[in-house]
PDB file of N, CA and C in Angstrom:
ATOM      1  N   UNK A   1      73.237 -60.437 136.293  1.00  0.00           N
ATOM      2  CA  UNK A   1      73.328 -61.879 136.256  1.00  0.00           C
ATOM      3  C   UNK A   1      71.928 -62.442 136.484  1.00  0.00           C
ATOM      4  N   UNK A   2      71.824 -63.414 134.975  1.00  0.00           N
ATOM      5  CA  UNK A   2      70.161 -64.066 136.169  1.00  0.00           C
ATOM      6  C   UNK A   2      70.531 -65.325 136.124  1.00  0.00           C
ATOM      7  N   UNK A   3      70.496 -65.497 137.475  1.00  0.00           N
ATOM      8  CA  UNK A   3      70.062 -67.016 138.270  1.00  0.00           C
ATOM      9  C   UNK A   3      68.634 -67.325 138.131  1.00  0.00           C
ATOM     10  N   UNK A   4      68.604 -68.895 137.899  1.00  0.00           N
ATOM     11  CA  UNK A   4      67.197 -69.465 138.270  1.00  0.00           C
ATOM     12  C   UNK A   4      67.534 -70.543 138.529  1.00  0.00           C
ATOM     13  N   UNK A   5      66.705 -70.307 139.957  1.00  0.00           N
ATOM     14  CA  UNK A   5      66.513 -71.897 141.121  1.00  0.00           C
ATOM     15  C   UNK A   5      66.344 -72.802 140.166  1.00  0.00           C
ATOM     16  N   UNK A   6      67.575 -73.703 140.151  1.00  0.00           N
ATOM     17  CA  UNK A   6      66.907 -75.422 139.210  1.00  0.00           C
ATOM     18  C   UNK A   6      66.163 -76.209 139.885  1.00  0.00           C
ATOM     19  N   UNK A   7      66.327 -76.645 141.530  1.00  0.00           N
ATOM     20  CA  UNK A   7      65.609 -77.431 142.615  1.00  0.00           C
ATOM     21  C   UNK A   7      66.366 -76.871 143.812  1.00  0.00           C
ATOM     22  N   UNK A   8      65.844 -77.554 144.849  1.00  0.00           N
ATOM     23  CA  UNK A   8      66.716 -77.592 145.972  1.00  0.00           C
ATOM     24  C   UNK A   8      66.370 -79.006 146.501  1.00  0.00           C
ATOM     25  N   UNK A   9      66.995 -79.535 147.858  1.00  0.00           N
ATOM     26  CA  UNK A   9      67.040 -80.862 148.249  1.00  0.00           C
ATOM     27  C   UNK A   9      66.177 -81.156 149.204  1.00  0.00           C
ATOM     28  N   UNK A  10      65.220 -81.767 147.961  1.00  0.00           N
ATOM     29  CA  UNK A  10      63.238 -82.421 149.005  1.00  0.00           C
ATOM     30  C   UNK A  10      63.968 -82.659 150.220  1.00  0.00           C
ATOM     31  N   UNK A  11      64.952 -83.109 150.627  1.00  0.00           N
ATOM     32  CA  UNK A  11      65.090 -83.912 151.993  1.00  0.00           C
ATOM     33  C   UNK A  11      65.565 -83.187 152.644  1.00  0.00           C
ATOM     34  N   UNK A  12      66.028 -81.714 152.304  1.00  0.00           N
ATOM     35  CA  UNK A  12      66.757 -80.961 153.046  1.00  0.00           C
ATOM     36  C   UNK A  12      66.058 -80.392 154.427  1.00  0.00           C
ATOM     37  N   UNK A  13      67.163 -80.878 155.669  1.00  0.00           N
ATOM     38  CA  UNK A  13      65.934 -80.235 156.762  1.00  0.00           C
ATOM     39  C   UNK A  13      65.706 -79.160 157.040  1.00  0.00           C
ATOM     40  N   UNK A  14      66.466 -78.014 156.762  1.00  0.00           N
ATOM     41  CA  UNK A  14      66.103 -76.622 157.008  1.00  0.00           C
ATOM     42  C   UNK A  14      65.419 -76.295 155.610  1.00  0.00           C
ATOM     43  N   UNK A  15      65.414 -76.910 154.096  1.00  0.00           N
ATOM     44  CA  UNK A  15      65.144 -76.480 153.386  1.00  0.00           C
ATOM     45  C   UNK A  15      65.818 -75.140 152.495  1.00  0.00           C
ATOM     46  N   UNK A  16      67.278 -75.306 152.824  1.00  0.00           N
ATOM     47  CA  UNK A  16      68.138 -74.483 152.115  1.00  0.00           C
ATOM     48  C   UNK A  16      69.115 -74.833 151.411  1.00  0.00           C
ATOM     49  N   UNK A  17      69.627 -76.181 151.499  1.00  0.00           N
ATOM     50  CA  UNK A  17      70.342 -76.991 150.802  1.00  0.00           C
ATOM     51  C   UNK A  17      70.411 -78.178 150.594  1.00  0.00           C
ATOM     52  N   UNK A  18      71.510 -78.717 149.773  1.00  0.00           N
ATOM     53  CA  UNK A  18      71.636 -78.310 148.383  1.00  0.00           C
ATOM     54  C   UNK A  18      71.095 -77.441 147.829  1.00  0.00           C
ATOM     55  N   UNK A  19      71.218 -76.889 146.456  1.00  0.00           N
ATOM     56  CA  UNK A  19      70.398 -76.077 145.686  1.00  0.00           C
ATOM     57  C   UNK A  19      70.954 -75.992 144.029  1.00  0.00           C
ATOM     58  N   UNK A  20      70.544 -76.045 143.351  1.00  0.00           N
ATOM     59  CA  UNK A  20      71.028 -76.025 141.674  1.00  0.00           C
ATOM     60  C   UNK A  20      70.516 -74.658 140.908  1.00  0.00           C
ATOM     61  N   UNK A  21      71.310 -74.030 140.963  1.00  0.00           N
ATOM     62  CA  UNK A  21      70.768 -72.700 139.954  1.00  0.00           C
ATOM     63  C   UNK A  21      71.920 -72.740 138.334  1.00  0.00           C
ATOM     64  N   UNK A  22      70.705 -71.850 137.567  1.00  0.00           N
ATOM     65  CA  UNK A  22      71.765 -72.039 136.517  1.00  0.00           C
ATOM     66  C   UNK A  22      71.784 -70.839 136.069  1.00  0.00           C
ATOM     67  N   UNK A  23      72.755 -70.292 135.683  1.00  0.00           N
ATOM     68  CA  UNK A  23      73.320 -68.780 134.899  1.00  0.00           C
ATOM     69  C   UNK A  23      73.311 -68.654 133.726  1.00  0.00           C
ATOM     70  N   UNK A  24      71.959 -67.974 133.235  1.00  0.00           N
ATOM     71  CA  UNK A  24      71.524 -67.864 131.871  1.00  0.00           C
ATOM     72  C   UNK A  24      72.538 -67.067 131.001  1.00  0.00           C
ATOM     73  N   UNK A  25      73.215 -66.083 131.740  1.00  0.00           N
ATOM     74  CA  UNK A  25      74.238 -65.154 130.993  1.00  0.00           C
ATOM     75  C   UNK A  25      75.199 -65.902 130.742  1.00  0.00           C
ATOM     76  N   UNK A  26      76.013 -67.083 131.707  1.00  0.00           N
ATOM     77  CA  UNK A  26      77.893 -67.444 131.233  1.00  0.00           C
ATOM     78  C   UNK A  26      76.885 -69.326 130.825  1.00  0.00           C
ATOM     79  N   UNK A  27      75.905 -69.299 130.910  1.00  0.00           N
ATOM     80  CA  UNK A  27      75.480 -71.036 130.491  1.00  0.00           C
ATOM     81  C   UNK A  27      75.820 -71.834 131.627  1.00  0.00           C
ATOM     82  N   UNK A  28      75.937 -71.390 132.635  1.00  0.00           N
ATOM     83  CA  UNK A  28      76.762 -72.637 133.239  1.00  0.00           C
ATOM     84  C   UNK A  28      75.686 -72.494 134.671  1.00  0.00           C
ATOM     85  N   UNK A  29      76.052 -73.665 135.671  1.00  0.00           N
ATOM     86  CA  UNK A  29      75.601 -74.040 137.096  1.00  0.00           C
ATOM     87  C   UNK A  29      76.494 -73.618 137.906  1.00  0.00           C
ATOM     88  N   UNK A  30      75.386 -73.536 139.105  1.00  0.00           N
ATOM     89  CA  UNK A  30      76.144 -73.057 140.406  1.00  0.00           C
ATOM     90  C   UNK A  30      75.358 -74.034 141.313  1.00  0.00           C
ATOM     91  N   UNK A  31      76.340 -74.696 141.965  1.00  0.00           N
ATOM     92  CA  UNK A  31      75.755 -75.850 142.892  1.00  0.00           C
ATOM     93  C   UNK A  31      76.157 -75.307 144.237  1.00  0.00           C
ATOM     94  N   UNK A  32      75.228 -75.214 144.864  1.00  0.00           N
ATOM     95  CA  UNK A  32      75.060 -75.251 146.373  1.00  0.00           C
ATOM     96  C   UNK A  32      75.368 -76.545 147.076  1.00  0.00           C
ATOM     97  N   UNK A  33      76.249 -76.515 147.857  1.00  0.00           N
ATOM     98  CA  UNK A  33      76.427 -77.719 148.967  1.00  0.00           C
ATOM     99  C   UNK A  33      77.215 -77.669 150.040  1.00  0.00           C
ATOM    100  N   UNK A  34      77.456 -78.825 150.745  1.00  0.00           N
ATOM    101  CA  UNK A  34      78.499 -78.961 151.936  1.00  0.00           C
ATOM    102  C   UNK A  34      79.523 -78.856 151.103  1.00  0.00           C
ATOM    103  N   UNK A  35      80.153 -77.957 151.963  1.00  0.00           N
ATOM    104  CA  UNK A  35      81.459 -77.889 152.031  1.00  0.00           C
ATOM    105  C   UNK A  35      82.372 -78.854 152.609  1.00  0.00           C
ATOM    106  N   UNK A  36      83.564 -79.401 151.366  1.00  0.00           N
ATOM    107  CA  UNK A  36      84.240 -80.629 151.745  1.00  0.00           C
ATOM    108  C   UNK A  36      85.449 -80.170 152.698  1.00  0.00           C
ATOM    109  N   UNK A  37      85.232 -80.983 153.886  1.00  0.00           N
ATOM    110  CA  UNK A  37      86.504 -80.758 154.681  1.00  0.00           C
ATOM    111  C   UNK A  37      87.725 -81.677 154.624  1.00  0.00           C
ATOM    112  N   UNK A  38      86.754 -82.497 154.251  1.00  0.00           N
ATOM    113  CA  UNK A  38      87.822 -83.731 154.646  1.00  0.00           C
ATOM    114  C   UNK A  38      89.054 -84.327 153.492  1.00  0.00           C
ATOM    115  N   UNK A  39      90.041 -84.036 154.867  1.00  0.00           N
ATOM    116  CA  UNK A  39      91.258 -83.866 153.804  1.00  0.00           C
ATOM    117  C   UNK A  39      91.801 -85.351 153.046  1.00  0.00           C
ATOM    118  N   UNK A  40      90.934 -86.591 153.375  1.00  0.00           N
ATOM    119  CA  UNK A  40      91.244 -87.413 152.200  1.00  0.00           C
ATOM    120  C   UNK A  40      90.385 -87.499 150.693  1.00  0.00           C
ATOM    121  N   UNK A  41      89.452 -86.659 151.123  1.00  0.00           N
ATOM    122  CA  UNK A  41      88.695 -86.907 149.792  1.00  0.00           C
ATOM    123  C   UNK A  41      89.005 -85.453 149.017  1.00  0.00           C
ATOM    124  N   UNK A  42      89.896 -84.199 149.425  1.00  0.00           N
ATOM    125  CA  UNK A  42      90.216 -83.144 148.762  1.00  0.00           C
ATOM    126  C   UNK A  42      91.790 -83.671 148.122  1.00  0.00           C
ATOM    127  N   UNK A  43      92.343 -84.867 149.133  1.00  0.00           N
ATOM    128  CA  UNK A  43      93.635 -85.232 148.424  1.00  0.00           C
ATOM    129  C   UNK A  43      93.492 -85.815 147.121  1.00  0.00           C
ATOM    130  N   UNK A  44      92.618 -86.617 147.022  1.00  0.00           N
ATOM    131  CA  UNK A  44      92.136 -87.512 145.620  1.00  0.00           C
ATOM    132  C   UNK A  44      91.823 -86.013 145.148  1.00  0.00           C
ATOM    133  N   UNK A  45      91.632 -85.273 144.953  1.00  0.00           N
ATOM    134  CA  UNK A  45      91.176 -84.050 143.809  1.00  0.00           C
ATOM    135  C   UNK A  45      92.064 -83.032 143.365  1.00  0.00           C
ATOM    136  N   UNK A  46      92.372 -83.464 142.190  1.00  0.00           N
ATOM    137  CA  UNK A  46      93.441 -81.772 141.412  1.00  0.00           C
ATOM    138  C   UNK A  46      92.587 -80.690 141.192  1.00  0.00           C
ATOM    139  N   UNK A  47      92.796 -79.948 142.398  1.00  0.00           N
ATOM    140  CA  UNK A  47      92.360 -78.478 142.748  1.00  0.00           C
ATOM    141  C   UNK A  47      92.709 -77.422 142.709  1.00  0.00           C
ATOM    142  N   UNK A  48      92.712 -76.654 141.584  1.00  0.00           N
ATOM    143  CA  UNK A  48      94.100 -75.447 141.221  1.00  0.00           C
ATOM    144  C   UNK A  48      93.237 -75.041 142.510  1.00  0.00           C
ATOM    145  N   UNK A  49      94.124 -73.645 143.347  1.00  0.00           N
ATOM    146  CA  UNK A  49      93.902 -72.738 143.896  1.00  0.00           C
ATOM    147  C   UNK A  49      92.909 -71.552 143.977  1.00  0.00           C
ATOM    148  N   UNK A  50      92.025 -71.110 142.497  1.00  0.00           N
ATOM    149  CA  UNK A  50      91.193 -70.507 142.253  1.00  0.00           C
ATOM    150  C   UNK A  50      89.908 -71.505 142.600  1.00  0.00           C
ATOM    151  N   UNK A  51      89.618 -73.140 142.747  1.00  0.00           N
ATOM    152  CA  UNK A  51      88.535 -73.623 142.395  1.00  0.00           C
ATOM    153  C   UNK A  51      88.262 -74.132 143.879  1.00  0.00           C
ATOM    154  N   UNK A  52      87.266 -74.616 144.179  1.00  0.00           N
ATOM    155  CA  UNK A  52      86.823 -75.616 145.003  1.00  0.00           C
ATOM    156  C   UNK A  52      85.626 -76.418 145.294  1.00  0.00           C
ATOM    157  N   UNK A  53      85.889 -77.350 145.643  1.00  0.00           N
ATOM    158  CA  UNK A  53      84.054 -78.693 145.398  1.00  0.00           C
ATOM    159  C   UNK A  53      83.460 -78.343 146.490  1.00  0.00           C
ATOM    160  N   UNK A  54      82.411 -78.460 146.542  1.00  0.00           N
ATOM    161  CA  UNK A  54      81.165 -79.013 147.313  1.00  0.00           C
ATOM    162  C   UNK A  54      80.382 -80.485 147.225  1.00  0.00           C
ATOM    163  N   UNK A  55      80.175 -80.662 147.745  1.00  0.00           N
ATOM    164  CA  UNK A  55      79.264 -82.450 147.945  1.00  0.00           C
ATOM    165  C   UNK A  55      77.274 -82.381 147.518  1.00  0.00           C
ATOM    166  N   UNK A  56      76.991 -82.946 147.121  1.00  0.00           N
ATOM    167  CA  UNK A  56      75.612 -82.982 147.009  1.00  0.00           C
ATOM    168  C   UNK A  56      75.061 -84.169 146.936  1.00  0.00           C
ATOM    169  N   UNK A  57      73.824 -84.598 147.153  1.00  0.00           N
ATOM    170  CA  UNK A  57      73.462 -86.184 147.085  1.00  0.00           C
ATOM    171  C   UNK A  57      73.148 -86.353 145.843  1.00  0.00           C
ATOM    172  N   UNK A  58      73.074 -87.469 145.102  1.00  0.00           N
ATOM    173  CA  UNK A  58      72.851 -88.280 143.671  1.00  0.00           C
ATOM    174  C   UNK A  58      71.276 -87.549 143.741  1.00  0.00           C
ATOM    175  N   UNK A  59      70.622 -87.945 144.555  1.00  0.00           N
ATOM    176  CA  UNK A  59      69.214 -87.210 144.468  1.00  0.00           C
ATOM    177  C   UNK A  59      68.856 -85.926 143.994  1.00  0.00           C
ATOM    178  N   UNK A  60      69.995 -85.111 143.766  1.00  0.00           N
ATOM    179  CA  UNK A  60      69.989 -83.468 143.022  1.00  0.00           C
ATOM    180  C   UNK A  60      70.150 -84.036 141.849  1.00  0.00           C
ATOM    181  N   UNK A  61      70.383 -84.405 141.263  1.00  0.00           N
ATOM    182  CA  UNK A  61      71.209 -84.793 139.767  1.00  0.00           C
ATOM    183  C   UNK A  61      69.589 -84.176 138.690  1.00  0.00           C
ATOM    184  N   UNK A  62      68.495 -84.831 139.350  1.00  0.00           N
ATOM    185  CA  UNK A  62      67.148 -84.153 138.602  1.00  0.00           C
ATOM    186  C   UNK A  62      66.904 -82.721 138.420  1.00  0.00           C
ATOM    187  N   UNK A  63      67.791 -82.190 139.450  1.00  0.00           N
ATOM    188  CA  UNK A  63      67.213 -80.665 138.866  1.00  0.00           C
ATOM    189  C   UNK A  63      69.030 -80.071 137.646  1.00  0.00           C
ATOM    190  N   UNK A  64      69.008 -81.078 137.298  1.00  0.00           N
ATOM    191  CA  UNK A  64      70.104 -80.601 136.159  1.00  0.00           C
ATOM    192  C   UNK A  64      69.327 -81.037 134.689  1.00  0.00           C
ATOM    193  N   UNK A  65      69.021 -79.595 134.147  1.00  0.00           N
ATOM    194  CA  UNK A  65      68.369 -79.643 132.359  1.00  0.00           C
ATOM    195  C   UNK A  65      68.217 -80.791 131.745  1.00  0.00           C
ATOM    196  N   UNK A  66      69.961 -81.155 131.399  1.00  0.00           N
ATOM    197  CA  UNK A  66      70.130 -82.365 130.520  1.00  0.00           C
ATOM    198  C   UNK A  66      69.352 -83.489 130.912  1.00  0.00           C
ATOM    199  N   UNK A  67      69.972 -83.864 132.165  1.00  0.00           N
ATOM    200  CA  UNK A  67      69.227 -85.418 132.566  1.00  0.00           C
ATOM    201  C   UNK A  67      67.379 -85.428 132.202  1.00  0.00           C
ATOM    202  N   UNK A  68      66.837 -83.530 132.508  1.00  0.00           N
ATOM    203  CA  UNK A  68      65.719 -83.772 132.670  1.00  0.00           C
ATOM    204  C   UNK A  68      65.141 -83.863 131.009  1.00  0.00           C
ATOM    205  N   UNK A  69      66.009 -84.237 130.276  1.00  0.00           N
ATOM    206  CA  UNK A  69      66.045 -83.622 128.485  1.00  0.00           C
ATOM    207  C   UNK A  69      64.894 -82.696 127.964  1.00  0.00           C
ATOM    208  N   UNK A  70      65.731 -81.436 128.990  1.00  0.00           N
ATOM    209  CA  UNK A  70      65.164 -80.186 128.756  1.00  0.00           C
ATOM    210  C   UNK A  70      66.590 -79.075 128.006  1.00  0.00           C
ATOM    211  N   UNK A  71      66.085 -78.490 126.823  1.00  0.00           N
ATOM    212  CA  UNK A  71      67.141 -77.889 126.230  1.00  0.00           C
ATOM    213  C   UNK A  71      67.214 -76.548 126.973  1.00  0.00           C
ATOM    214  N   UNK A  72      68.180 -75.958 127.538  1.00  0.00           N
ATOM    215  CA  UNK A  72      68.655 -74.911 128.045  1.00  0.00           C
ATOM    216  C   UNK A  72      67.931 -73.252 127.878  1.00  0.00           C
ATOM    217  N   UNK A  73      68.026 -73.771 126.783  1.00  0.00           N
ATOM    218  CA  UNK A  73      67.240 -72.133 125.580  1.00  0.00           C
ATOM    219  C   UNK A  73      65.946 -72.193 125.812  1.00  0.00           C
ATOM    220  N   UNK A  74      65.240 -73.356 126.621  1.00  0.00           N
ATOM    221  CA  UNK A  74      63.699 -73.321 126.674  1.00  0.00           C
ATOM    222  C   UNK A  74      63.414 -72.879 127.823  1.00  0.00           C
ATOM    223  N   UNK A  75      64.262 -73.227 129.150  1.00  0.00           N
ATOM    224  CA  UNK A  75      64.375 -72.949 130.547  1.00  0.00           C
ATOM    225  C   UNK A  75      63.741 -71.237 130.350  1.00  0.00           C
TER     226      UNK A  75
END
């Protein structure tokens, strides 16, 4: 599998999270974040049993390709 670091979160205070990597083999992201506990904002969410969210600030959204209109295949 190769991962490559997309960013992680300037504001982060230990400097370990958030984090955006993307998986050159299946195309897709793997987002690093808090883990959601809280059971009104997991009620608003249809969550089969195999899946689950994490939280990240609007401020990650830059280390995602598209927004940066960078094509994938160039990464």
């Amino acid at each position: 599998m190769a991962l490559h670091m997309l960013g992680k979160d300037p504001e982060s205070p230990e400097g370990k999270s958030p984090t955006v990597y993307l998986d050159d083999e299946k195309d897709t992201y793997l987002v690093q974040g808090w883990k959601v506990d809280d059971g009104d904002k997991r009620a608003q969410l249809d969550l089969p049993g195999h899946e689950d969210v994490v939280e990240i600030p609007r401020r990650m959204v830059q280390f995602f390709l598209e927004v940066n209109g960078v094509d994938r295949t160039d990464a």
